[in-house]
Protein backbone atom coordinates (compact mmCIF):
# COMPACT_ATOMS: atom_id res chain seq x y z
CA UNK A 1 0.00 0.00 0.00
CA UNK A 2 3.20 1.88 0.90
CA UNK A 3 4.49 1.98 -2.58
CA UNK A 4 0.96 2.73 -4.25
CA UNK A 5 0.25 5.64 -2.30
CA UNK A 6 3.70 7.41 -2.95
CA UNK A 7 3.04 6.25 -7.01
CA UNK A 8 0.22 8.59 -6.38
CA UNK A 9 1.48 11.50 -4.76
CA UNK A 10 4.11 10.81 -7.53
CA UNK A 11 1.62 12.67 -10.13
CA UNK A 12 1.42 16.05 -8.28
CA UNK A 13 2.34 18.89 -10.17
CA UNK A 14 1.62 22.52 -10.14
CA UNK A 15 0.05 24.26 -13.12
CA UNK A 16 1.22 22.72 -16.03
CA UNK A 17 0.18 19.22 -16.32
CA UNK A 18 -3.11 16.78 -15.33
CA UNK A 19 -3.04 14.40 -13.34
CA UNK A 20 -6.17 12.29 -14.62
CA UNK A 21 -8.88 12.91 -17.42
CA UNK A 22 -12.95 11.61 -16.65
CA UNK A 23 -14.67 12.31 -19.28
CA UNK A 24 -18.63 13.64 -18.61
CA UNK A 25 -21.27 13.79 -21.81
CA UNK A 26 -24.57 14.04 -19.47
CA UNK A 27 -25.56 17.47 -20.94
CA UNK A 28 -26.30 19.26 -24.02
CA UNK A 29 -23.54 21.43 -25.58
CA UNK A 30 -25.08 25.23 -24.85
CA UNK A 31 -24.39 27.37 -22.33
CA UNK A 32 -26.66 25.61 -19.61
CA UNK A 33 -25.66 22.45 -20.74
CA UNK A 34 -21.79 23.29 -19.58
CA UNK A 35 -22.70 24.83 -17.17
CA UNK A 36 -25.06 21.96 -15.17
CA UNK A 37 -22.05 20.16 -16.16
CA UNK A 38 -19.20 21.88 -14.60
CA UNK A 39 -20.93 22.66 -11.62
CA UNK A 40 -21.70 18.57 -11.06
CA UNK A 41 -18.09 17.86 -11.69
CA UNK A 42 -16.98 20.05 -8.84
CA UNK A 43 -19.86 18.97 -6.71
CA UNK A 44 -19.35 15.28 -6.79
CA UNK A 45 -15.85 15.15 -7.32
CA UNK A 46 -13.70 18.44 -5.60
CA UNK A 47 -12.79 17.20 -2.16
CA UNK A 48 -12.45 20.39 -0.22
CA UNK A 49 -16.12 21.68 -0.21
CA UNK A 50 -17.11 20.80 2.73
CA UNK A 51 -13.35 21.99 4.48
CA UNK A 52 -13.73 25.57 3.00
CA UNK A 53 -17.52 25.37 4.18
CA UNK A 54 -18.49 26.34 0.95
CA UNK A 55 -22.24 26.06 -0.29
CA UNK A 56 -21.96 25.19 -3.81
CA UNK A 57 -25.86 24.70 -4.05
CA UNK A 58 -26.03 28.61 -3.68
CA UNK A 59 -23.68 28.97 -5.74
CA UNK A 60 -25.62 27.28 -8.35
CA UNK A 61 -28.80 29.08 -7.26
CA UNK A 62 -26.77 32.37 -8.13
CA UNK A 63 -24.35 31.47 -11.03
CA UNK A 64 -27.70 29.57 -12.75
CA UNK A 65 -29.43 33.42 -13.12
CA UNK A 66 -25.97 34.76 -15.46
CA UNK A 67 -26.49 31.93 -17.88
CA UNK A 68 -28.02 32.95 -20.96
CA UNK A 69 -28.47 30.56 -23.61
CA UNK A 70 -27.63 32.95 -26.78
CA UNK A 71 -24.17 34.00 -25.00
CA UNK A 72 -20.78 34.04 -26.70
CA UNK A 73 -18.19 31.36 -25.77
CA UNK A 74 -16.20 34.08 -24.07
CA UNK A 75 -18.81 35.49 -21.55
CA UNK A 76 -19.75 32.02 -20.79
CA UNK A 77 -15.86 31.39 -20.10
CA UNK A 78 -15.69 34.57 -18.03
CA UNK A 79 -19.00 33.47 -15.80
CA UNK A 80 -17.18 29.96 -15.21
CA UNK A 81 -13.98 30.83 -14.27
CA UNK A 82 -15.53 33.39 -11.54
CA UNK A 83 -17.85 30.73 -10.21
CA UNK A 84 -14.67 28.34 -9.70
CA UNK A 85 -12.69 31.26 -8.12
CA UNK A 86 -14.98 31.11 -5.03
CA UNK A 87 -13.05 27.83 -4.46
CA UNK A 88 -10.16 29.63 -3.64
CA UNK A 89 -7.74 27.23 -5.53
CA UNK A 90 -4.61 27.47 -7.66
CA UNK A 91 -4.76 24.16 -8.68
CA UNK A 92 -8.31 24.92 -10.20
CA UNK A 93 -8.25 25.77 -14.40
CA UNK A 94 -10.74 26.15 -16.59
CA UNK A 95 -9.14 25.38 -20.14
CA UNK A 96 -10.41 26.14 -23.82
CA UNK A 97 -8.43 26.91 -27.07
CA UNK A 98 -8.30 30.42 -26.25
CA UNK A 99 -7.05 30.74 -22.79
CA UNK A 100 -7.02 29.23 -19.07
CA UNK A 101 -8.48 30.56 -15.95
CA UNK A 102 -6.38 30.96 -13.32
CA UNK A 103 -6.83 31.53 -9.43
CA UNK A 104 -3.76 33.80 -7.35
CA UNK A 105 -5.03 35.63 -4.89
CA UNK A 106 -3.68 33.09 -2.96
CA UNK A 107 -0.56 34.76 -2.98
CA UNK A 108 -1.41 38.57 -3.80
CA UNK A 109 -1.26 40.38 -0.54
CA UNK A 110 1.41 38.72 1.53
CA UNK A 111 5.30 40.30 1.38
CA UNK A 112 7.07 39.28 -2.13
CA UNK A 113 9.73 38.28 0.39
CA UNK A 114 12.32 37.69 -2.22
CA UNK A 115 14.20 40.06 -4.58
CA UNK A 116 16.41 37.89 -7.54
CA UNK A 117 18.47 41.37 -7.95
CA UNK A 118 19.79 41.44 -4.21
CA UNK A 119 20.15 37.48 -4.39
CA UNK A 120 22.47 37.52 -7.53
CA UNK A 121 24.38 40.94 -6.65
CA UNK A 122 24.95 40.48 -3.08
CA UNK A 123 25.07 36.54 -2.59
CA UNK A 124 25.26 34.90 -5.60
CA UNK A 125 27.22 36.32 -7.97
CA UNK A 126 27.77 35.32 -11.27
CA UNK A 127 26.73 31.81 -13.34
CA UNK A 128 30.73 32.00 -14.62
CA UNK A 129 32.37 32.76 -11.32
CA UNK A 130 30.00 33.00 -8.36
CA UNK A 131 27.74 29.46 -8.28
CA UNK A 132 27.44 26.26 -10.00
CA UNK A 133 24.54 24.58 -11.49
CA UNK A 134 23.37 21.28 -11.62
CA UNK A 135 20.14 20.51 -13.10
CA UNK A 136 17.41 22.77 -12.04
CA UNK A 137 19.85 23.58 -8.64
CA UNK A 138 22.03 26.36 -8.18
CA UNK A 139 24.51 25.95 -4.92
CA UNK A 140 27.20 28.18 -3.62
CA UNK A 141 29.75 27.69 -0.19
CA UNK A 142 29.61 31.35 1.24
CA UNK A 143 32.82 32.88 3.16
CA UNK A 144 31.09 31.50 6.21
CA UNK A 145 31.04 28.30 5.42
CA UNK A 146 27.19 27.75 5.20
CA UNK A 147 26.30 25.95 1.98
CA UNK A 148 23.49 27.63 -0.22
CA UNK A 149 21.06 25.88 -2.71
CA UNK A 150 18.27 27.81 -4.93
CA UNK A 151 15.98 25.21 -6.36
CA UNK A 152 13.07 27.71 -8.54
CA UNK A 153 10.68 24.78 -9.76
CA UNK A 154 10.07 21.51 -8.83
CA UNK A 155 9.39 20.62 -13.12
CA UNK A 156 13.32 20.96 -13.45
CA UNK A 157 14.57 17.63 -13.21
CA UNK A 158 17.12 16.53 -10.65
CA UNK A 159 18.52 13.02 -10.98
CA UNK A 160 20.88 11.39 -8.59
CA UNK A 161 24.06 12.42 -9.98
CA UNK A 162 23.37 16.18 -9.27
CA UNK A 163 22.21 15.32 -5.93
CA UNK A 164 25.68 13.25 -5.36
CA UNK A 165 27.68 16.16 -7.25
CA UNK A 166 25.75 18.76 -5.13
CA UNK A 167 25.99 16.94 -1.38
CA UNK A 168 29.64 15.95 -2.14
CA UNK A 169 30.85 19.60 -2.75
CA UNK A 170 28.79 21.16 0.02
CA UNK A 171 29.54 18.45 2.47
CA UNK A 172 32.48 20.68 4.66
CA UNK A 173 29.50 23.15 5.05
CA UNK A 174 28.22 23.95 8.63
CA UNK A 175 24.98 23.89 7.66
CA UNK A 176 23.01 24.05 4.62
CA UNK A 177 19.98 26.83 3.12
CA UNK A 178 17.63 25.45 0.59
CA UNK A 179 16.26 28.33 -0.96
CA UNK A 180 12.44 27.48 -2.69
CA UNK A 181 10.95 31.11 -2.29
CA UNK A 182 9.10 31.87 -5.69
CA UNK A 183 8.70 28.23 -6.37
CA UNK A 184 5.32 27.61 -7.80
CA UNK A 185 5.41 23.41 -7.48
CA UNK A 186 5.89 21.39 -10.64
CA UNK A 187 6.86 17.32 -10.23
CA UNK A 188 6.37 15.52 -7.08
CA UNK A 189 9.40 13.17 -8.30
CA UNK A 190 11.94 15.53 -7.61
CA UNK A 191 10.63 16.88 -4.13
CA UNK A 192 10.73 13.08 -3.07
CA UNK A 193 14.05 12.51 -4.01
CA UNK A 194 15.65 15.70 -3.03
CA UNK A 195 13.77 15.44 0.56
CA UNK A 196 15.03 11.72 0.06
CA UNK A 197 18.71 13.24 0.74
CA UNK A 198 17.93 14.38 4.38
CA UNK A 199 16.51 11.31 6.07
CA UNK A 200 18.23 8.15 7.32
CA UNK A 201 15.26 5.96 8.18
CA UNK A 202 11.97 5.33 6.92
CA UNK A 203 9.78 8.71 7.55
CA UNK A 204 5.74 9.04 8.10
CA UNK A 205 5.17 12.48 6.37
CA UNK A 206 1.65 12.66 5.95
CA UNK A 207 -1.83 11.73 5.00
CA UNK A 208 -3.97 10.91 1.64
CA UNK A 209 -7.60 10.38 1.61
CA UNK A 210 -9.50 9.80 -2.07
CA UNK A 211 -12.76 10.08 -2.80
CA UNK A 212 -15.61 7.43 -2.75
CA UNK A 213 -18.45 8.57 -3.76
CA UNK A 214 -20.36 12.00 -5.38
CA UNK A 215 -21.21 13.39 -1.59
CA UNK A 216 -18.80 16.04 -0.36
CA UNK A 217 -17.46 14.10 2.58
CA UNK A 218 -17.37 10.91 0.63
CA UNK A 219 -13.87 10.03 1.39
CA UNK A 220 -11.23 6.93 1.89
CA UNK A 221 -9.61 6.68 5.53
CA UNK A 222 -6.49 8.15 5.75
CA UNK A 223 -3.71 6.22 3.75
CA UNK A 224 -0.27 6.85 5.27
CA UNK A 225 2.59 8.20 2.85
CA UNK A 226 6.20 7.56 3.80
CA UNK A 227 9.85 8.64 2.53
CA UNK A 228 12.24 6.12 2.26
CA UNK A 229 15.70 7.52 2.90
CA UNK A 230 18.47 7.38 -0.49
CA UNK A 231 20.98 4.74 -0.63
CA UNK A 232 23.84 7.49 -1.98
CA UNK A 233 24.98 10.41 -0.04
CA UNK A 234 22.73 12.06 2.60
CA UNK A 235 22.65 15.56 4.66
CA UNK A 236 22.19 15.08 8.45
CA UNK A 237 23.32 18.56 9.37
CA UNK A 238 20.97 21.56 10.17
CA UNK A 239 19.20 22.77 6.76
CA UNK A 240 17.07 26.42 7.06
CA UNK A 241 14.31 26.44 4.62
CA UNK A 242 13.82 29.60 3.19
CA UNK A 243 10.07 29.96 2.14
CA UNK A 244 7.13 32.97 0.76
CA UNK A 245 3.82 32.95 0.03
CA UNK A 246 4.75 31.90 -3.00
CA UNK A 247 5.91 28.24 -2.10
CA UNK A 248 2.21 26.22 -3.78
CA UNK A 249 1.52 22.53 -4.77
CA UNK A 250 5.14 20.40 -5.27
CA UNK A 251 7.01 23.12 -2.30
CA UNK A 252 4.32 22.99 -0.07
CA UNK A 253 5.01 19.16 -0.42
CA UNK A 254 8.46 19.45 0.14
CA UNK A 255 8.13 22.00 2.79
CA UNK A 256 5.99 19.58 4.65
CA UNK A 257 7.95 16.31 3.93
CA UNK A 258 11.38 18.12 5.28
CA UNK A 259 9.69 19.14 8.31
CA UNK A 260 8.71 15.71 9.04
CA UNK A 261 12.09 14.42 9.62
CA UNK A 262 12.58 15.88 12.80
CA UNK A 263 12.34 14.30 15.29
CA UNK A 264 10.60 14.39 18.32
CA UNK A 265 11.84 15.78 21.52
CA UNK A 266 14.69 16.87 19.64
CA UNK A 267 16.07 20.33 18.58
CA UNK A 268 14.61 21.36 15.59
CA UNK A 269 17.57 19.89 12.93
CA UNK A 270 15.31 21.47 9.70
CA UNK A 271 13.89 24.83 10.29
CA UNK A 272 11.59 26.89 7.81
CA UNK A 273 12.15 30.87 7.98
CA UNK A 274 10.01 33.57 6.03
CA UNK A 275 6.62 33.44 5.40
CA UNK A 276 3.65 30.99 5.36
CA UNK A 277 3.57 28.60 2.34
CA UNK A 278 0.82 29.05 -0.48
CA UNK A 279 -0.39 25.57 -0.05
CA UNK A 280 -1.93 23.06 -2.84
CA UNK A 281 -2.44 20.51 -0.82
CA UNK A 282 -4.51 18.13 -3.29
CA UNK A 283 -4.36 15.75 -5.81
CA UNK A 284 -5.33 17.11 -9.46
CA UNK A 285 -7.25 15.28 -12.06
CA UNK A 286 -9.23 16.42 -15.10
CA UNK A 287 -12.33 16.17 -16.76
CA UNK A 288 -13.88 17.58 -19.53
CA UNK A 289 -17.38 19.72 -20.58
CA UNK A 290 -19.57 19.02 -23.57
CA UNK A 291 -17.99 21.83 -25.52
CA UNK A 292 -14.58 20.57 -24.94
CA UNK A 293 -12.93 22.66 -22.86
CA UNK A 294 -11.25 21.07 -20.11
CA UNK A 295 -11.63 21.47 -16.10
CA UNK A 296 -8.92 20.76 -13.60
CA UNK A 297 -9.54 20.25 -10.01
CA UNK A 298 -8.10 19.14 -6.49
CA UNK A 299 -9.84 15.12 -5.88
CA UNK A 300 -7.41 14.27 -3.42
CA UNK A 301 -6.55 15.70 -0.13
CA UNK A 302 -3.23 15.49 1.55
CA UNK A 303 -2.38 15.77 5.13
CA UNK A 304 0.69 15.87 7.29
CA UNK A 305 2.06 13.49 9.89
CA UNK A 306 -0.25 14.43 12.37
CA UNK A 307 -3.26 14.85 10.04
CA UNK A 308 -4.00 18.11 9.82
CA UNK A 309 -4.63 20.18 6.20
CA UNK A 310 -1.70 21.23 4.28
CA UNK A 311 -4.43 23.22 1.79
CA UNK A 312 -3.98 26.74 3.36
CA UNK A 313 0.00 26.38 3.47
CA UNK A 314 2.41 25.91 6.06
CA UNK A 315 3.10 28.23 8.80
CA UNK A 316 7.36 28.71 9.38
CA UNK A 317 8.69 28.46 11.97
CA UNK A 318 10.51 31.69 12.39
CA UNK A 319 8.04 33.99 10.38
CA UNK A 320 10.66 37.23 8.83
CA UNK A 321 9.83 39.33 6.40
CA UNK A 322 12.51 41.09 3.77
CA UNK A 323 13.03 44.83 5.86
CA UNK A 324 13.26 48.02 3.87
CA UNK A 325 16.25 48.85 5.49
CA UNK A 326 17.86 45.62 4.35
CA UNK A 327 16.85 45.78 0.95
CA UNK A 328 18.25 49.29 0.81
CA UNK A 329 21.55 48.03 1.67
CA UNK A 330 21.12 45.18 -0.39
CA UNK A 331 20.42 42.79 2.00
CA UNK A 332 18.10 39.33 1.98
CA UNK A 333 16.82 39.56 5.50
CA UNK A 334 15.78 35.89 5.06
CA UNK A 335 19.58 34.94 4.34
CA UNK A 336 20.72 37.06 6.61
CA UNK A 337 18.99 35.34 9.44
CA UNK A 338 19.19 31.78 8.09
CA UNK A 339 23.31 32.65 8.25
CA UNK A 340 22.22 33.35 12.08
CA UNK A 341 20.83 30.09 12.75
CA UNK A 342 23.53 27.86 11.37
CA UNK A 343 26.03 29.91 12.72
CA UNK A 344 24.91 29.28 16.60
């Protein structure tokens, strides 16, 4: 059961792949028709109604009234898109030949939290002469001797021989940043085997629960998920997490899997600094309306070791945002105190 649950956290991504297609051809193609449709897609099959206490039979009652059956394709597209937005979801599209709908306020509002400028000026460097690259990571030793790796997207591959390459060259390091602020998710592959790197035993990290049936709290018992630990060359030093808002689907994933693997009644060996995570906690799949276009949608919820929702994000454990007087002088307050930490 082990193995099949992890095959199916496996497919998480963030925006731009499906998970799972279910095809639906119960209504006519006209505006009502797609409509009824979409709306009984996310009412039998979206697993967070009922955890956002969201009432999507008003929302039919009121969405119903703005369908008009001579509409164009567009303002029908436009009504759709703001009906799904009351789920509050990133991991929610609406997809048609023309364009996707696409949910942020997740993020918009919190501290950016992260300026690439100050991080390639001050820290950084140069891609010639200040860092190295491997795969989708960039990693650095600083004059301090803390080791430094920016990871921006979870759909840039990382196979074991940049993970050995990487851990081999920072391995004098004191202590180690991984630096996922601005990272929007992408494949659940590489946050398993990166997070994979920091373990030496067998880890619970969390919860899945699938659905069972069209009511909204139809839903499987919790299924536990695990990390096994690599078999090549693994961190057991202090690692600071540097996170923002920003952090959604795959990162809030990782986020939550690295936090796992400490232990209990233990200091705090991996420690997340900056802001709250944007979340994406669930499983996508995909179906599709008479008219073609397609809808995405979270079916699956995931949960962390002690079963609580990872949908809203992750809170850090030293919450910082980037000060104006720092970024005057150039300064990543985040870095800045991560430095702090491993340097006690």
């Amino acid at each position: 059961m082990k193995n099949k649950i992890i095959q199916l956290l496996l497919l998480i991504c963030c925006l731009p792949a499906l998970t799972g297609c279910i095809r639906e051809d119960e209504y006519a193609n006209d505006p009502v028709g797609n409509f009824e449709q979409l709306w009984k897609i996310i009412d039998e099959q979206y697993c967070f109604l009922e955890a956002k206490g969201i009432d999507w039979d008003a929302v039919h009652e009121e969405y119903r009234k703005l369908i008009i059956p001579t509409m164009s394709n567009d303002d029908l597209f436009d009504i759709l898109s703001q009906m799904l937005y009351i789920l509050k979801d990133g991991h929610v599209n609406l997809s048609s030949a023309k364009r996707t709908s696409f949910y942020d306020d997740w993020y918009q509002g919190y501290d950016w939290n992260y300026r690439e400028d100050i991080l390639y000026q001050t820290y950084l460097g140069s891609a010639s002469s200040g860092y190295y690259t491997a795969s989708g990571l960039k990693y650095k030793i600083f004059d301090n001797n803390i080791g430094y790796i920016r990871y921006e997207s979870f759909s840039a591959g990382v196979g074991n021989g940049n993970l050995d390459e990487v851990l081999l060259y920072l391995a004098p390091c004191n202590g180690l940043i991984i630096d996922v602020r601005d990272n929007g998710g992408g494949n659940l592959t590489n946050s398993t085997r990166i997070a994979a790197r920091f373990t030496d035993k067998l880890t619970l990290t969390g919860y899945i629960k699938h659905k069972t049936g069209p009511g909204h709290n139809d839903f499987s018992n919790f299924e536990p998920i695990y990390l096994e630990p690599s078999n090549s060359i693994r961190w057991q030093k202090k690692v600071v997490i540097l996170t923002n808002r920003r952090c959604y689907s795959a990162t809030n994933d990782f986020v939550n899997t690295m936090r796992s693997l400490n232990k209990d009644n233990e200091e705090k060996r991996i420690i997340q600094v900056g802001d709250w995570t944007g979340g994406g906690s669930g499983l996508p799949f995909s179906s599709e309306l008479p008219n073609g276009w397609s809808i995405r949608f979270s079916a699956s919820p995931h949960f962390d070791k002690n079963k609580q929702s990872l949908e809203e994000g992750i809170a850090p454990d030293i919450a910082i945002n980037m000060s104006e007087a720092d970024q005057l002088k150039k300064k990543d307050t985040l870095i800045e105190k991560a430095f702090e930490i491993l340097s006690e």
